[in-house]
PDB file of N, CA and C in Angstrom:
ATOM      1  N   UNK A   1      19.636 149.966 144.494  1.00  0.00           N
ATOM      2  CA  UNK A   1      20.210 149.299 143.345  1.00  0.00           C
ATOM      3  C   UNK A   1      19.205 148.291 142.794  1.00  0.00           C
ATOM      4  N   UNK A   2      19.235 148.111 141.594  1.00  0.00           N
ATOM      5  CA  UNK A   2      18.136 147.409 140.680  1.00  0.00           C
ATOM      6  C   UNK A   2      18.845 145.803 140.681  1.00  0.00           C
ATOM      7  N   UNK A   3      17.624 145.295 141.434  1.00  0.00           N
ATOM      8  CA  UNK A   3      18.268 143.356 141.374  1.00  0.00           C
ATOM      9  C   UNK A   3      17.846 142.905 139.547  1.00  0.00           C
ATOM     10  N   UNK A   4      19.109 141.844 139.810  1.00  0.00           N
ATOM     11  CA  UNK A   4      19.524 141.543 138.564  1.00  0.00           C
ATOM     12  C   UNK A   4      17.623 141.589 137.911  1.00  0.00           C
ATOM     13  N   UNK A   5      17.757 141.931 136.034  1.00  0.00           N
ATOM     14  CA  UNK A   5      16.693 140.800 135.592  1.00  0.00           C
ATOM     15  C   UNK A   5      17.289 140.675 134.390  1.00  0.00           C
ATOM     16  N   UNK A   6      16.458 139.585 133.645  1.00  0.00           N
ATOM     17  CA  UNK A   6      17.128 139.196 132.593  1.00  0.00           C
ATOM     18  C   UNK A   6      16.833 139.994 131.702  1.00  0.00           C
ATOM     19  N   UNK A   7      18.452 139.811 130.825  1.00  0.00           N
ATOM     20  CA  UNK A   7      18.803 140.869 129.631  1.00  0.00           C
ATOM     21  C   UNK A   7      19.316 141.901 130.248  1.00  0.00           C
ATOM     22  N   UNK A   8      19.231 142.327 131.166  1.00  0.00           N
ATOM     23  CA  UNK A   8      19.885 143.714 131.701  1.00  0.00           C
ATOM     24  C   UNK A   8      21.315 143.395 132.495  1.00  0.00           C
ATOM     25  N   UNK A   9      22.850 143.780 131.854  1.00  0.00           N
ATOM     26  CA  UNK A   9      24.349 143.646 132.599  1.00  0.00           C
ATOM     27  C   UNK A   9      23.997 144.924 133.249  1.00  0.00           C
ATOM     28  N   UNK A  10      25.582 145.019 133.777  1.00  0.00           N
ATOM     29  CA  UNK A  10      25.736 145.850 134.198  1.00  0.00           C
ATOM     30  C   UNK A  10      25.873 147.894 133.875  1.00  0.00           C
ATOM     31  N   UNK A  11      26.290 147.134 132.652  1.00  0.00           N
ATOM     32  CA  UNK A  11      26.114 148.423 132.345  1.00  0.00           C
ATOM     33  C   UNK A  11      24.885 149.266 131.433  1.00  0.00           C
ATOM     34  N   UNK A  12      23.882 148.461 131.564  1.00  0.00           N
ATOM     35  CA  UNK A  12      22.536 148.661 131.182  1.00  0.00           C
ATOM     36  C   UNK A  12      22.089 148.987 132.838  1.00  0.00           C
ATOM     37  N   UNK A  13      21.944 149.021 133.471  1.00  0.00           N
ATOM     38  CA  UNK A  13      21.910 148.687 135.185  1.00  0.00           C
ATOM     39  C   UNK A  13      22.638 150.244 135.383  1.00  0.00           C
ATOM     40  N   UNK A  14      23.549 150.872 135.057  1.00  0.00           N
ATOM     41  CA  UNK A  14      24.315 151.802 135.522  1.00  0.00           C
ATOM     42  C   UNK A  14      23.300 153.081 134.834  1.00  0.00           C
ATOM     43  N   UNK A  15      23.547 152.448 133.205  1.00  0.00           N
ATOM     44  CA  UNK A  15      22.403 153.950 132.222  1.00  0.00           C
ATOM     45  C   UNK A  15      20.995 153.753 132.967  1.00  0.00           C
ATOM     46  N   UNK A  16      20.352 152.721 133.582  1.00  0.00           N
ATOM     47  CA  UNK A  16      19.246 153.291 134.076  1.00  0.00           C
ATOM     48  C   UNK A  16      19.071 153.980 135.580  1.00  0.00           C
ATOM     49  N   UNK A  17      20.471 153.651 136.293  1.00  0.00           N
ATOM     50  CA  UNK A  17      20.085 154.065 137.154  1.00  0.00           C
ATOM     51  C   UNK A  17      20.933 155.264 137.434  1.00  0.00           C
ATOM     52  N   UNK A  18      21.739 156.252 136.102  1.00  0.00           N
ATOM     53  CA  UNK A  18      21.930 157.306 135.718  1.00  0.00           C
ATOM     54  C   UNK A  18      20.706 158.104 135.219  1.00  0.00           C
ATOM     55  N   UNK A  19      19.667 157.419 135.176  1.00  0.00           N
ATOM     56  CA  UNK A  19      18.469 158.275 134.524  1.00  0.00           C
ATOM     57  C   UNK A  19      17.272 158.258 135.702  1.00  0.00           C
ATOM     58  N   UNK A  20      17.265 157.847 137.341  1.00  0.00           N
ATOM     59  CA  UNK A  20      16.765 157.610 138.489  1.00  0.00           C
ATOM     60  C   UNK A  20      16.097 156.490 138.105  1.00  0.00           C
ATOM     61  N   UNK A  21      16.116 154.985 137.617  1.00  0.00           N
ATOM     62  CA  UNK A  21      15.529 153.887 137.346  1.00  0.00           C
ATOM     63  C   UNK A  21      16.272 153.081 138.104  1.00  0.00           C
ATOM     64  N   UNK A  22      15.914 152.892 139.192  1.00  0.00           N
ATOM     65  CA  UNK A  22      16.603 152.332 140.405  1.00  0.00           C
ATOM     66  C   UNK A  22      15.973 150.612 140.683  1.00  0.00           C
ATOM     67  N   UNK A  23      15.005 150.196 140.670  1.00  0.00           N
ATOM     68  CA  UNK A  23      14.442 149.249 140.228  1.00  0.00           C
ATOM     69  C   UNK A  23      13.165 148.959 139.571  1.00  0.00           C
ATOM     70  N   UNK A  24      12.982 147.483 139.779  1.00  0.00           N
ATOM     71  CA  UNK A  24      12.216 146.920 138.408  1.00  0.00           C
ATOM     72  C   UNK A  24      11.052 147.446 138.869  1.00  0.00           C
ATOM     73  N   UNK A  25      10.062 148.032 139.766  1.00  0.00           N
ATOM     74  CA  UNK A  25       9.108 148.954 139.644  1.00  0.00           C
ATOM     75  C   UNK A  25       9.359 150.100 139.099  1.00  0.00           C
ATOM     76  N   UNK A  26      10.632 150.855 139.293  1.00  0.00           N
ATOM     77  CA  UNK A  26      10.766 152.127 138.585  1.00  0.00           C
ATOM     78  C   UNK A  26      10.641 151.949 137.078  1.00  0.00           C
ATOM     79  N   UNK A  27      10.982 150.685 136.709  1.00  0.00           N
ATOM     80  CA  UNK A  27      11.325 150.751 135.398  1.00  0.00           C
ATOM     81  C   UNK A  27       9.970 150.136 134.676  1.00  0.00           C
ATOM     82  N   UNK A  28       9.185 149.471 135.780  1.00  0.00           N
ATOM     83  CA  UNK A  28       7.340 148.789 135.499  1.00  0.00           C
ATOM     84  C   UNK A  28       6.888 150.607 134.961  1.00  0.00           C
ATOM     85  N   UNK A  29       7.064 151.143 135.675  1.00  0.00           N
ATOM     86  CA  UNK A  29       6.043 152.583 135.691  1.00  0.00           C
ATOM     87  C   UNK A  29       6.138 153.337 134.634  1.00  0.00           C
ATOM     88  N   UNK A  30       7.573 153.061 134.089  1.00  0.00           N
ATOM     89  CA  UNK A  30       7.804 154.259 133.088  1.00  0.00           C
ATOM     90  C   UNK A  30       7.874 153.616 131.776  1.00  0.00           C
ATOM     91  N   UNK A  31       7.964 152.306 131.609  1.00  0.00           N
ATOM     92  CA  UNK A  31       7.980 151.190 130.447  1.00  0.00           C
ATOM     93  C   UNK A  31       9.028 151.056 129.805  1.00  0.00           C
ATOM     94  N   UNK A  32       9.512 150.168 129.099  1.00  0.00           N
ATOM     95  CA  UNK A  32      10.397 149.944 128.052  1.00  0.00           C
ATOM     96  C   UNK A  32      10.713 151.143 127.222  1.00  0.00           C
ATOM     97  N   UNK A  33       9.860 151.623 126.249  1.00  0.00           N
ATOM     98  CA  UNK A  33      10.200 152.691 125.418  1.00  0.00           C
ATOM     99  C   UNK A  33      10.690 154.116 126.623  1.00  0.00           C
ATOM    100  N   UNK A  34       9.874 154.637 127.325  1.00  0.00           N
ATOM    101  CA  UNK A  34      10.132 155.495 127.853  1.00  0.00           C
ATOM    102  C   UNK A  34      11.084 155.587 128.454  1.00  0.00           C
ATOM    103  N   UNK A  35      11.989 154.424 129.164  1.00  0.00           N
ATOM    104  CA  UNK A  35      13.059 154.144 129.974  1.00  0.00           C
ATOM    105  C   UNK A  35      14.362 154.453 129.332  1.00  0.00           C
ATOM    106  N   UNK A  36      14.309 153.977 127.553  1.00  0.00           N
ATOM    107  CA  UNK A  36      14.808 153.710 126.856  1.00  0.00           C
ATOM    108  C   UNK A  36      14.855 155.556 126.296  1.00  0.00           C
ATOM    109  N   UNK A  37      13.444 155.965 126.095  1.00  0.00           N
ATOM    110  CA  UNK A  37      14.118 157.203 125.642  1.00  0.00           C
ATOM    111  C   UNK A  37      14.808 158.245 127.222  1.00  0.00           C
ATOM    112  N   UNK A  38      14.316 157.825 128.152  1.00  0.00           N
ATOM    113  CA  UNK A  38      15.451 159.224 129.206  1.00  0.00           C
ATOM    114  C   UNK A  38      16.640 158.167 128.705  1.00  0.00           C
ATOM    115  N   UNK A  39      17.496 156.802 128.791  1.00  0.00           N
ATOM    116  CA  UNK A  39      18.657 156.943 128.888  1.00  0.00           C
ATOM    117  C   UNK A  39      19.453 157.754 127.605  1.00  0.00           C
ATOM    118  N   UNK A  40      18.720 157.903 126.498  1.00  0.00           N
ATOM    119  CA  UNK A  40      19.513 158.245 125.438  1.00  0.00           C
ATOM    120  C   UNK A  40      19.386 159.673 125.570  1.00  0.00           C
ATOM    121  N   UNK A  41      18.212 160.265 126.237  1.00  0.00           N
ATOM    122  CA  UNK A  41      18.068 161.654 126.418  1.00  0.00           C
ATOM    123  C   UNK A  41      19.329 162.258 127.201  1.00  0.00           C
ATOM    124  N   UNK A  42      19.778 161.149 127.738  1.00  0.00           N
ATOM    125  CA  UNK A  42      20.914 161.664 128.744  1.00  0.00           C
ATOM    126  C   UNK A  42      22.248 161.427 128.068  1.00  0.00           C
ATOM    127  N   UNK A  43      21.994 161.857 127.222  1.00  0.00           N
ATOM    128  CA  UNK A  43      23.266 161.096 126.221  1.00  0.00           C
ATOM    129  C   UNK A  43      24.311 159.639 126.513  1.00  0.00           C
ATOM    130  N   UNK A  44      23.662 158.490 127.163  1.00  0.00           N
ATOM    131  CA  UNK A  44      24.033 157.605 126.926  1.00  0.00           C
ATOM    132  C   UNK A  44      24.246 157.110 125.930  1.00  0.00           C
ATOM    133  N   UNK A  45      25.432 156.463 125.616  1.00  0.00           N
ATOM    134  CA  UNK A  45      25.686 155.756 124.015  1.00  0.00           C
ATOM    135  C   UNK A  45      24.954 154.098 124.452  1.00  0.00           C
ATOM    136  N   UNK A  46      23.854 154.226 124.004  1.00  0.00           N
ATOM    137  CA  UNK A  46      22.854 153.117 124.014  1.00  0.00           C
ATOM    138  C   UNK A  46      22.466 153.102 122.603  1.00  0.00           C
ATOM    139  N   UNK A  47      22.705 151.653 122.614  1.00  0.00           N
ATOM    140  CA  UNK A  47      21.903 151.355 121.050  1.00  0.00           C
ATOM    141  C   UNK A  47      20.510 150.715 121.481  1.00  0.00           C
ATOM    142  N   UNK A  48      19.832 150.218 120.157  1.00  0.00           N
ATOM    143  CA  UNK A  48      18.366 149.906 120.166  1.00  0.00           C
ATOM    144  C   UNK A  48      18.415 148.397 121.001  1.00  0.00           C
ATOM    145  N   UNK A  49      19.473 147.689 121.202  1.00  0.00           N
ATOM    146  CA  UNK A  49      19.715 146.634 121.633  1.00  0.00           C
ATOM    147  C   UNK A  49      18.997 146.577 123.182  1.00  0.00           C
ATOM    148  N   UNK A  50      19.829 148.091 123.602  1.00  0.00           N
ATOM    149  CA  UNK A  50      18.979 148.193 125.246  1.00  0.00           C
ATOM    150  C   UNK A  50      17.079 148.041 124.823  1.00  0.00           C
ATOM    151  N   UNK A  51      16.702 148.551 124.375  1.00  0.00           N
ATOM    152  CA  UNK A  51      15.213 148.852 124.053  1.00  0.00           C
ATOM    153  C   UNK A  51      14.722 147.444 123.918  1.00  0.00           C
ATOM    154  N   UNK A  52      15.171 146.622 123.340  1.00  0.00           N
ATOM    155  CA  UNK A  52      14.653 144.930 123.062  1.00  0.00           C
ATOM    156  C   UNK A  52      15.016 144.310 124.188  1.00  0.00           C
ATOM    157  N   UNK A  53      16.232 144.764 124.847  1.00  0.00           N
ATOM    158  CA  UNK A  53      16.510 143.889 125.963  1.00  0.00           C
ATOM    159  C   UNK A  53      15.571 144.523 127.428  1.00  0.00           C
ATOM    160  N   UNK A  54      15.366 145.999 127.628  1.00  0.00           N
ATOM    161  CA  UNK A  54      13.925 146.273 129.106  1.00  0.00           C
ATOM    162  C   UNK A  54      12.896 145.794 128.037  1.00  0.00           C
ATOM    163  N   UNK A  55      12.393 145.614 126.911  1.00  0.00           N
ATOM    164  CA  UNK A  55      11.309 145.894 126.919  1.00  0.00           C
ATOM    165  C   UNK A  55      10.930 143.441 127.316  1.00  0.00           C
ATOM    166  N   UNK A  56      11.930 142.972 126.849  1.00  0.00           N
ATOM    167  CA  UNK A  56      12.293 141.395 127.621  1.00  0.00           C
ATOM    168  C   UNK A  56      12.512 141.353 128.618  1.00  0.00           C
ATOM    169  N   UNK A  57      13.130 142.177 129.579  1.00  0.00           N
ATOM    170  CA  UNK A  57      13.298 142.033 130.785  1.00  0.00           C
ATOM    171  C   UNK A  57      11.530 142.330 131.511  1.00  0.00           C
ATOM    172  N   UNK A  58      10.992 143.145 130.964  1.00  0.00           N
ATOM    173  CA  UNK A  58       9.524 143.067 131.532  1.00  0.00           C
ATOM    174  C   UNK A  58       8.439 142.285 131.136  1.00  0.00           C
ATOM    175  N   UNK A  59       8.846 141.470 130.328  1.00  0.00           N
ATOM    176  CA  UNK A  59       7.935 140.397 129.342  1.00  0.00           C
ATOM    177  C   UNK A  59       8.570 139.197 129.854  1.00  0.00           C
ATOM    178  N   UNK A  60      10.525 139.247 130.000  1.00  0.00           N
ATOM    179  CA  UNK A  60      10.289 137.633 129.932  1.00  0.00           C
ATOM    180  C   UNK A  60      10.593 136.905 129.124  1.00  0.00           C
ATOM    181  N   UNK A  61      11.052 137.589 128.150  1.00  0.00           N
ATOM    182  CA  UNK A  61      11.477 137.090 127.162  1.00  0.00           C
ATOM    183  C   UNK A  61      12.888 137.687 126.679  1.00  0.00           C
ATOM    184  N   UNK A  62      13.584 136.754 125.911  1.00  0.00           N
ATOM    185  CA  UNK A  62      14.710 136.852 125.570  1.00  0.00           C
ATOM    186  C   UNK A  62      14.613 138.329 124.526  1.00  0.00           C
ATOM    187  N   UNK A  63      15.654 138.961 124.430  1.00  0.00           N
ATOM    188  CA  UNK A  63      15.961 140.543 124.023  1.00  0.00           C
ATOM    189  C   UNK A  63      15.589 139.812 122.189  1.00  0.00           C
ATOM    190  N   UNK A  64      16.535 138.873 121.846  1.00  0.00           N
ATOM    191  CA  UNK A  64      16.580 138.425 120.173  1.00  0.00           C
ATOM    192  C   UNK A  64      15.035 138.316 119.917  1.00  0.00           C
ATOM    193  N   UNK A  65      14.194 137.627 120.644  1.00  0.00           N
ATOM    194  CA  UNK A  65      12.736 137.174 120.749  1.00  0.00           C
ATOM    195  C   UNK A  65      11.997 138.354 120.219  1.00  0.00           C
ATOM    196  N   UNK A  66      12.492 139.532 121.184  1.00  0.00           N
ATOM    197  CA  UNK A  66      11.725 140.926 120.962  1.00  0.00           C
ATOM    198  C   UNK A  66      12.220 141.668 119.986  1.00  0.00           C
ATOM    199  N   UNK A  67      13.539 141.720 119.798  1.00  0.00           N
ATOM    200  CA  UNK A  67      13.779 142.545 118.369  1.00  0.00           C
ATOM    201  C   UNK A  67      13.185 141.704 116.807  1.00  0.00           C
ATOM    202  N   UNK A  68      13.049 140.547 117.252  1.00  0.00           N
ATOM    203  CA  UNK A  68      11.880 139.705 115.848  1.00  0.00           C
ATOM    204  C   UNK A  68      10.638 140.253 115.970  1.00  0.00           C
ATOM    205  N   UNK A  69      10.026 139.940 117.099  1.00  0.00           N
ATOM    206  CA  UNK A  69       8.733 140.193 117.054  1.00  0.00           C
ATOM    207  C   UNK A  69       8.180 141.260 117.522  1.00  0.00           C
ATOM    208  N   UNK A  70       8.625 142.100 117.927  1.00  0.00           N
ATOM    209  CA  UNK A  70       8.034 143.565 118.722  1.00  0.00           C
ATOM    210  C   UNK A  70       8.418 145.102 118.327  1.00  0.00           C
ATOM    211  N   UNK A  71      10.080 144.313 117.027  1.00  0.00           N
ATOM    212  CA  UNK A  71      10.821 145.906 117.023  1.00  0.00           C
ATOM    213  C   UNK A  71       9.743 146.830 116.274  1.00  0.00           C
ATOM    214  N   UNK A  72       8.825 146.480 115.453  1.00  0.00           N
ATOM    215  CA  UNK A  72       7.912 147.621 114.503  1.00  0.00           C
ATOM    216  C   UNK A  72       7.155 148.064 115.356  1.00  0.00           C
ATOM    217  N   UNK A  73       6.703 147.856 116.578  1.00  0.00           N
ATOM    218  CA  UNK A  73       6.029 148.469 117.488  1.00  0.00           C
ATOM    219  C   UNK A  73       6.587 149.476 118.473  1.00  0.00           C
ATOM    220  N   UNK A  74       7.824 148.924 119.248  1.00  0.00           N
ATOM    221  CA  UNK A  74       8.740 149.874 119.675  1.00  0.00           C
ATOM    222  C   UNK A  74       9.233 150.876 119.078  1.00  0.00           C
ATOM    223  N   UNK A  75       9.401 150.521 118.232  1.00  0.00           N
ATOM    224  CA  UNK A  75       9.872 151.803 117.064  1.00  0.00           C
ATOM    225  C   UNK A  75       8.799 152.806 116.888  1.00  0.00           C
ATOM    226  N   UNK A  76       7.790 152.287 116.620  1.00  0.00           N
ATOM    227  CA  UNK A  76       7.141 152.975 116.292  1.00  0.00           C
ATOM    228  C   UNK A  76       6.624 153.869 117.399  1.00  0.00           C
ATOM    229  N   UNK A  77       6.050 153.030 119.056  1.00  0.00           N
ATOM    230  CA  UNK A  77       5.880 153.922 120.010  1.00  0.00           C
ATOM    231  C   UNK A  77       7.092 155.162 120.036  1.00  0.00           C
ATOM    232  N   UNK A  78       8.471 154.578 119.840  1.00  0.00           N
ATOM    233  CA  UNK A  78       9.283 155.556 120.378  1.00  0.00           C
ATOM    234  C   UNK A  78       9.442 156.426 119.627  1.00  0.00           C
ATOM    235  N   UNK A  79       9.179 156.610 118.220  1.00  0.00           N
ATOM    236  CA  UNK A  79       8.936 157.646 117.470  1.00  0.00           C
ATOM    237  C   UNK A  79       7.649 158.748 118.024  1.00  0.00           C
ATOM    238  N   UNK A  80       5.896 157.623 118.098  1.00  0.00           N
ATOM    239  CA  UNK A  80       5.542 159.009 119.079  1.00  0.00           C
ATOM    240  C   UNK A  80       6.011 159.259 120.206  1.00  0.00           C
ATOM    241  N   UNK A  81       6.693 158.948 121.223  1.00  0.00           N
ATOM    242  CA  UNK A  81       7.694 159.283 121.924  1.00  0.00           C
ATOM    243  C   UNK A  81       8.078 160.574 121.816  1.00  0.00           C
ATOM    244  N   UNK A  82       9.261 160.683 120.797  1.00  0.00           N
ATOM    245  CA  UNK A  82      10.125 161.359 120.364  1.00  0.00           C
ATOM    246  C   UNK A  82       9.609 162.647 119.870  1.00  0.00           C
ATOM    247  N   UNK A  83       8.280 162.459 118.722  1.00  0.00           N
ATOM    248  CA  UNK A  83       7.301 163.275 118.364  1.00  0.00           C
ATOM    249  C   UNK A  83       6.985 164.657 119.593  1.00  0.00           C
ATOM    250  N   UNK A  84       6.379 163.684 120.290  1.00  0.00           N
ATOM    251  CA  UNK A  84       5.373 164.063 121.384  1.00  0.00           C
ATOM    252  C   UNK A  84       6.322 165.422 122.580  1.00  0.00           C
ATOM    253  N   UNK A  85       7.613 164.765 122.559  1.00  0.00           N
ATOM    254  CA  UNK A  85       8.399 165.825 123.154  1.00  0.00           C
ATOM    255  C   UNK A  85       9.086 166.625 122.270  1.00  0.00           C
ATOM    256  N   UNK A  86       8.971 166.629 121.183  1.00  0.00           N
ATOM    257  CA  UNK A  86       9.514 167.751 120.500  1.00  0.00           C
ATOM    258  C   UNK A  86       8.640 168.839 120.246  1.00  0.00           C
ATOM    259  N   UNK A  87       7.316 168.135 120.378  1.00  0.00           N
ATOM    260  CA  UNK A  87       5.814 168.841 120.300  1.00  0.00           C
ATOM    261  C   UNK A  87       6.249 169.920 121.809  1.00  0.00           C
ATOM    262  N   UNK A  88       6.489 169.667 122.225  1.00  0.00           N
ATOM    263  CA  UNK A  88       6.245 170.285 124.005  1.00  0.00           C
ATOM    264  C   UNK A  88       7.315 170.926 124.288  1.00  0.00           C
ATOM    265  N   UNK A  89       8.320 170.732 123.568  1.00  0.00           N
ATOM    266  CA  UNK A  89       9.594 171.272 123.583  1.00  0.00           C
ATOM    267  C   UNK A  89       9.279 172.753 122.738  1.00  0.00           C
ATOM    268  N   UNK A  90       8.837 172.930 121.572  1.00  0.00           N
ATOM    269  CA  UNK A  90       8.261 173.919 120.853  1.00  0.00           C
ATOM    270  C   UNK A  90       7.341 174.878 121.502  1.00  0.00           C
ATOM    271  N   UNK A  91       6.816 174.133 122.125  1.00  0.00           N
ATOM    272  CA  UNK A  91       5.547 175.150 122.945  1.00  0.00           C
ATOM    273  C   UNK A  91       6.011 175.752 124.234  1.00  0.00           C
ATOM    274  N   UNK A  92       7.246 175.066 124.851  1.00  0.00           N
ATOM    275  CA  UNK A  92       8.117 175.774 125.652  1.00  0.00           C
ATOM    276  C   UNK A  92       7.760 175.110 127.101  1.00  0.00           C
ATOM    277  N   UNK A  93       6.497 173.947 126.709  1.00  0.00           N
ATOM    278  CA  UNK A  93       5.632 173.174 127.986  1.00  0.00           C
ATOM    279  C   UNK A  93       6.564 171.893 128.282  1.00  0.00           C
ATOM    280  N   UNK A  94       7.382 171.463 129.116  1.00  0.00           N
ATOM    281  CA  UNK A  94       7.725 170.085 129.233  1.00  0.00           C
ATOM    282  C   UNK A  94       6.518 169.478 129.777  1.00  0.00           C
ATOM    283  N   UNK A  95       5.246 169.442 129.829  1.00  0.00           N
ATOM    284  CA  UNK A  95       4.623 168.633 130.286  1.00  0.00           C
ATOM    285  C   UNK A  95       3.247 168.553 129.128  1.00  0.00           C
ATOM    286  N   UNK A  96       3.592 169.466 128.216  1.00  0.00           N
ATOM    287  CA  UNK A  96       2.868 168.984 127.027  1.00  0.00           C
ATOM    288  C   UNK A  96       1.372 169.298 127.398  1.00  0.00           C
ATOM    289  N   UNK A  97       1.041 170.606 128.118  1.00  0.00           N
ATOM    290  CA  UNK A  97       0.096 171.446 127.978  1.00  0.00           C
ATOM    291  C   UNK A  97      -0.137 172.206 127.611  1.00  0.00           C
TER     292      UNK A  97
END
């Protein structure tokens, strides 16, 4: 089970560790955006709120802090994100070879 960090309840705590993000190293390795896209991949009803709040919980900063100053970047990673596996999804490669 993932010890508390800040910005993350409980039920942010449950969608990640419905997606094997069990703790705050699991969730160091795979980053904010990426964490953020398996929970929605898993059809969690997660809004962008989760995404500002791991990507503060690994910074340290308050979730409001990061949706001011970071959302055009997140967004934007998670679009190539999103890109990048639809790319691999087409080619029939989940690993995008």
């Amino acid at each position: 089970m993932m010890k508390p960090l800040a910005n993350l309840g409980p039920a942010s705590v449950r969608m990640l560790n419905g997606v094997g993000i069990h703790s705050e190293q699991d969730l160091r390795a795979l980053g904010a955006v990426a964490a953020y896209f398996a929970v929605k991949a898993s059809g969690a009803n997660a809004s962008l709120n989760l995404l500002w709040a791991l990507e503060g919980a690994l910074t340290g900063r308050h979730w409001r802090v990061v949706a001011r100053e970071d959302r055009t970047s997140l967004l934007m990673q998670l679009d190539d994100l999103e890109r990048s596996q639809r790319r691999c999804g087409e080619r029939g490669d989940p690993a995008g070879r």
